[in-house]
Protein backbone atom coordinates (compact mmCIF):
# COMPACT_ATOMS: atom_id res chain seq x y z
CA UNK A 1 103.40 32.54 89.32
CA UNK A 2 103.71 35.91 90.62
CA UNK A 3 100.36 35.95 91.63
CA UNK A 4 101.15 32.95 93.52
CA UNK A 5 104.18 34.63 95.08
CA UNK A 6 101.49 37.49 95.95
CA UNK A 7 98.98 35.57 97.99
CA UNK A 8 101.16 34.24 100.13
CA UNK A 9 103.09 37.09 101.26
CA UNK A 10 100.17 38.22 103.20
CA UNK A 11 99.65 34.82 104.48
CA UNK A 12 103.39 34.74 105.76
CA UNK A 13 103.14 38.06 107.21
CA UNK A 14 99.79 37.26 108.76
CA UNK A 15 100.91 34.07 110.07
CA UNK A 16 104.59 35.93 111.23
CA UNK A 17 102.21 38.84 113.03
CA UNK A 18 99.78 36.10 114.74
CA UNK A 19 102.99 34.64 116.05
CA UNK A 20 104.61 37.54 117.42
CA UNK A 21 101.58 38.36 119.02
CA UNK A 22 101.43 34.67 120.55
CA UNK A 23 104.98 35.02 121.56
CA UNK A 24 104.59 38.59 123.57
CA UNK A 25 101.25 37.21 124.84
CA UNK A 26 103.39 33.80 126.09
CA UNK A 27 105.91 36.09 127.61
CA UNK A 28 103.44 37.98 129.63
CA UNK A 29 101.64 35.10 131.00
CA UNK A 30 105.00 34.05 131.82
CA UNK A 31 106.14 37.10 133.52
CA UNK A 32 103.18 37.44 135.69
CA UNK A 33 103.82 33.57 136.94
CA UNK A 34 107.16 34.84 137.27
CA UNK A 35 106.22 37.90 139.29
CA UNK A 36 104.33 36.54 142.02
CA UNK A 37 106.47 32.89 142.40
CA UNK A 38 109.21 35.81 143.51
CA UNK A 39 106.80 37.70 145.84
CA UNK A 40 106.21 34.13 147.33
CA UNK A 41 109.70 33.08 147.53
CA UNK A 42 110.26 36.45 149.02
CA UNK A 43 107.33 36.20 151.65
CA UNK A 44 107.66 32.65 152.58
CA UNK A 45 111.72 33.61 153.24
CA UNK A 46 110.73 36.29 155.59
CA UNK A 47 108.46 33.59 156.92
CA UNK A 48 111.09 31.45 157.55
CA UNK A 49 113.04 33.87 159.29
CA UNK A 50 110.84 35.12 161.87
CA UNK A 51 109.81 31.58 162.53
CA UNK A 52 113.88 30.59 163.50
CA UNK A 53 113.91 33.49 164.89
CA UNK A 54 110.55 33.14 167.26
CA UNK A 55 112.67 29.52 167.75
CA UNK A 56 115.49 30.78 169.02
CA UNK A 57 113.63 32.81 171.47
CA UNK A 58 111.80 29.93 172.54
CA UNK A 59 114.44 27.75 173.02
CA UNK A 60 116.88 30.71 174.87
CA UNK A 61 113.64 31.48 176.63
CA UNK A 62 113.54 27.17 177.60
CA UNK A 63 117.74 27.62 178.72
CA UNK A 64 116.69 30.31 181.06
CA UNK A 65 113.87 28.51 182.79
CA UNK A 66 116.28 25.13 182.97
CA UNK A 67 118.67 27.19 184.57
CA UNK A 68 116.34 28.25 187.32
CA UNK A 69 114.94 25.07 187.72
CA UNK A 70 118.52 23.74 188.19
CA UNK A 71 119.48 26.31 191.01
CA UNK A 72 115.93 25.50 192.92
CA UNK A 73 117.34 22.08 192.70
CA UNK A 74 120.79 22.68 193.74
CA UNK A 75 119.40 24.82 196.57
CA UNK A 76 116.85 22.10 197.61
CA UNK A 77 119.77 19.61 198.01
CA UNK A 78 121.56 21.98 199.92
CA UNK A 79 118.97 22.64 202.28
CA UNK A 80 118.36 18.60 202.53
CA UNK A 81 122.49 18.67 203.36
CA UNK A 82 122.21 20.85 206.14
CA UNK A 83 121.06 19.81 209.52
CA UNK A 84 121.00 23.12 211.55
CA UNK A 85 117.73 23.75 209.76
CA UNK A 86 114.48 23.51 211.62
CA UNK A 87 112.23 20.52 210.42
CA UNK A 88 109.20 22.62 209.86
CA UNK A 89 110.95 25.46 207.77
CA UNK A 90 112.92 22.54 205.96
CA UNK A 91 109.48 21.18 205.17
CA UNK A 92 107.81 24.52 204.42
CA UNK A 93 110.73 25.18 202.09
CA UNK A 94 111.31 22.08 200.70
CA UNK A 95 107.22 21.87 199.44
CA UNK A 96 108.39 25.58 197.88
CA UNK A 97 110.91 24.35 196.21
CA UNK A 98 109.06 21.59 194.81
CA UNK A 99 106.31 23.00 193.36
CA UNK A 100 108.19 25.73 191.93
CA UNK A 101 110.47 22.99 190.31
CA UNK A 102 107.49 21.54 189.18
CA UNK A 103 106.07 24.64 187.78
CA UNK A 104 109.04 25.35 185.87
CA UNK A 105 109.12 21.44 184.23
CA UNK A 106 105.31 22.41 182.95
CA UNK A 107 106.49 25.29 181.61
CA UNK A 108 109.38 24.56 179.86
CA UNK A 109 107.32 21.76 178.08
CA UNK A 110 104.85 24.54 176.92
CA UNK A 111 107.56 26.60 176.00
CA UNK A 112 109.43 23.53 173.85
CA UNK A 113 106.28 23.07 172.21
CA UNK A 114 106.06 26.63 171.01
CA UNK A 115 109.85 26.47 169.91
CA UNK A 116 109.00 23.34 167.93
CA UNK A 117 106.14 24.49 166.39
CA UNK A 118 108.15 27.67 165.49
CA UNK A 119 110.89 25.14 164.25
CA UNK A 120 107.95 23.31 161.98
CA UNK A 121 106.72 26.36 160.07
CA UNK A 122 110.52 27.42 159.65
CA UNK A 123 110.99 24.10 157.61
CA UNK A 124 107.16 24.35 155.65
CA UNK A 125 108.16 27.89 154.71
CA UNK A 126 111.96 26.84 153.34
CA UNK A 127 110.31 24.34 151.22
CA UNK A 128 107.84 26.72 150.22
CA UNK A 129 110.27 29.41 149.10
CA UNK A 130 112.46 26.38 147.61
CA UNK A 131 109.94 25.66 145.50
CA UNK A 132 108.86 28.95 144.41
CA UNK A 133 112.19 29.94 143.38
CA UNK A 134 112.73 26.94 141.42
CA UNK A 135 109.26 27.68 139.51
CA UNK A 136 110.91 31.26 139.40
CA UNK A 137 114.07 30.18 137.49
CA UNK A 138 112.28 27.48 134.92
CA UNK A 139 109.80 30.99 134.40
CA UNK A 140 112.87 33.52 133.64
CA UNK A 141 114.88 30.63 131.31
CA UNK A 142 111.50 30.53 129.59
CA UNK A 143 110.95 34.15 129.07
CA UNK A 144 114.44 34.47 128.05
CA UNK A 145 114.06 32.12 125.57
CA UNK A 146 110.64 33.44 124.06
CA UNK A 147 112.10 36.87 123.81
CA UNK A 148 114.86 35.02 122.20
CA UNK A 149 112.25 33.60 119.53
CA UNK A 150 110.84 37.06 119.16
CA UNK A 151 114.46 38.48 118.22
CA UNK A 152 115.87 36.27 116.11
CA UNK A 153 112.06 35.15 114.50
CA UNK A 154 112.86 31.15 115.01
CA UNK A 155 109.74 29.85 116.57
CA UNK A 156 112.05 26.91 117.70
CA UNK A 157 112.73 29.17 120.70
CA UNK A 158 109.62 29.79 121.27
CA UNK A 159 108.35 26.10 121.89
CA UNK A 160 111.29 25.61 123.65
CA UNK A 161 110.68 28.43 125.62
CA UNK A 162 106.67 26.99 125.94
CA UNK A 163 107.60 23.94 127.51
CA UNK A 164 110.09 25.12 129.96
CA UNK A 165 107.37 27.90 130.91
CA UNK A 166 105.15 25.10 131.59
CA UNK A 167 107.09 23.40 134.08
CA UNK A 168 107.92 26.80 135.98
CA UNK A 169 104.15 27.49 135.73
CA UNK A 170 103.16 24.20 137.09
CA UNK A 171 105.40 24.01 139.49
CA UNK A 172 104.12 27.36 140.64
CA UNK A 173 100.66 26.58 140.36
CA UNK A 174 100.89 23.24 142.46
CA UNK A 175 103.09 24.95 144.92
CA UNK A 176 100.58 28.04 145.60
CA UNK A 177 98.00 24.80 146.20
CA UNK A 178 100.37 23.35 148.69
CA UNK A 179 99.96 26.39 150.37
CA UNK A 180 96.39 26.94 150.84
């Protein structure tokens, strides 16, 4: 019976070594998933930034050309109002007026374009960084829970931990794919 006993302390211990090693080799994997989902998050929030930003140019960039485009036509009306102008300055002037209203209605359509292009990547690169920090926080619950299992030596944690690390790391993995 003791010899028993004998055999399969080294057996245990084995087995409880093999498993410690699985669990710090689970909790790496896990932390370099977790590592770069937050350098994504991170970069796709800058991303998101500049793009509202580079928005908000484009669209106070759009105001200021509307506004011009507005006085050409407030002038152009007032120059239609008033009769003590010559016909042939009127008409020079008015054809002026005209094409530079017309010039500034093609460019404000380029420029709204630009702004809602701008717009567009602001909202891919929110979802992006959405996503990535969700992966991020199913990663760290994981990891906390696998170090748990390496602590208190109940391997419970350690599935648990497993299958929550999965998700993060899925949801990492498919969202990196989104992205290419």
């Amino acid at each position: 019976m003791a010899d028993e006993q004998t055999k399969e302390e080294p057996k245990k211990k084995e087995f409880s070594e093999r498993v410690t090693q699985l669990i710090a080799l689970s909790a790496l994997f896990l932390a370099i998933c977790a590592t770069f989902a937050s350098l994504k998050a991170g970069a796709y929030g800058n991303k998101a930034i500049l793009a509202q930003n580079q928005a908000s140019d484009g669209w106070s960039y759009y105001q200021a050309k509307s506004l011009k485009e507005n006085t050409y036509k407030v002038q152009l009306d007032h120059m239609k109002m008033n009769p003590s102008l010559d016909a042939e300055a009127k008409a020079k002037t008015t054809e002026k007026y005209k094409s530079t209203i017309e010039r500034y209605k093609a460019e404000e359509k380029e420029i709204s374009e630009k702004a809602k292009a701008a717009e567009s990547l602001r909202d891919k690169s929110l979802a992006f960084q959405g996503r990535f920090a969700e992966a991020l926080t199913y990663l760290q619950i994981a990891i906390l829970l696998v170090s748990l299992a390496a602590l208190v030596k109940h391997i419970y944690f350690w599935y648990i931990g497993l299958g929550i690390g999965s998700v993060g790391a899925y949801l990492f993995i498919s969202t990196l794919i989104d992205t290419l």
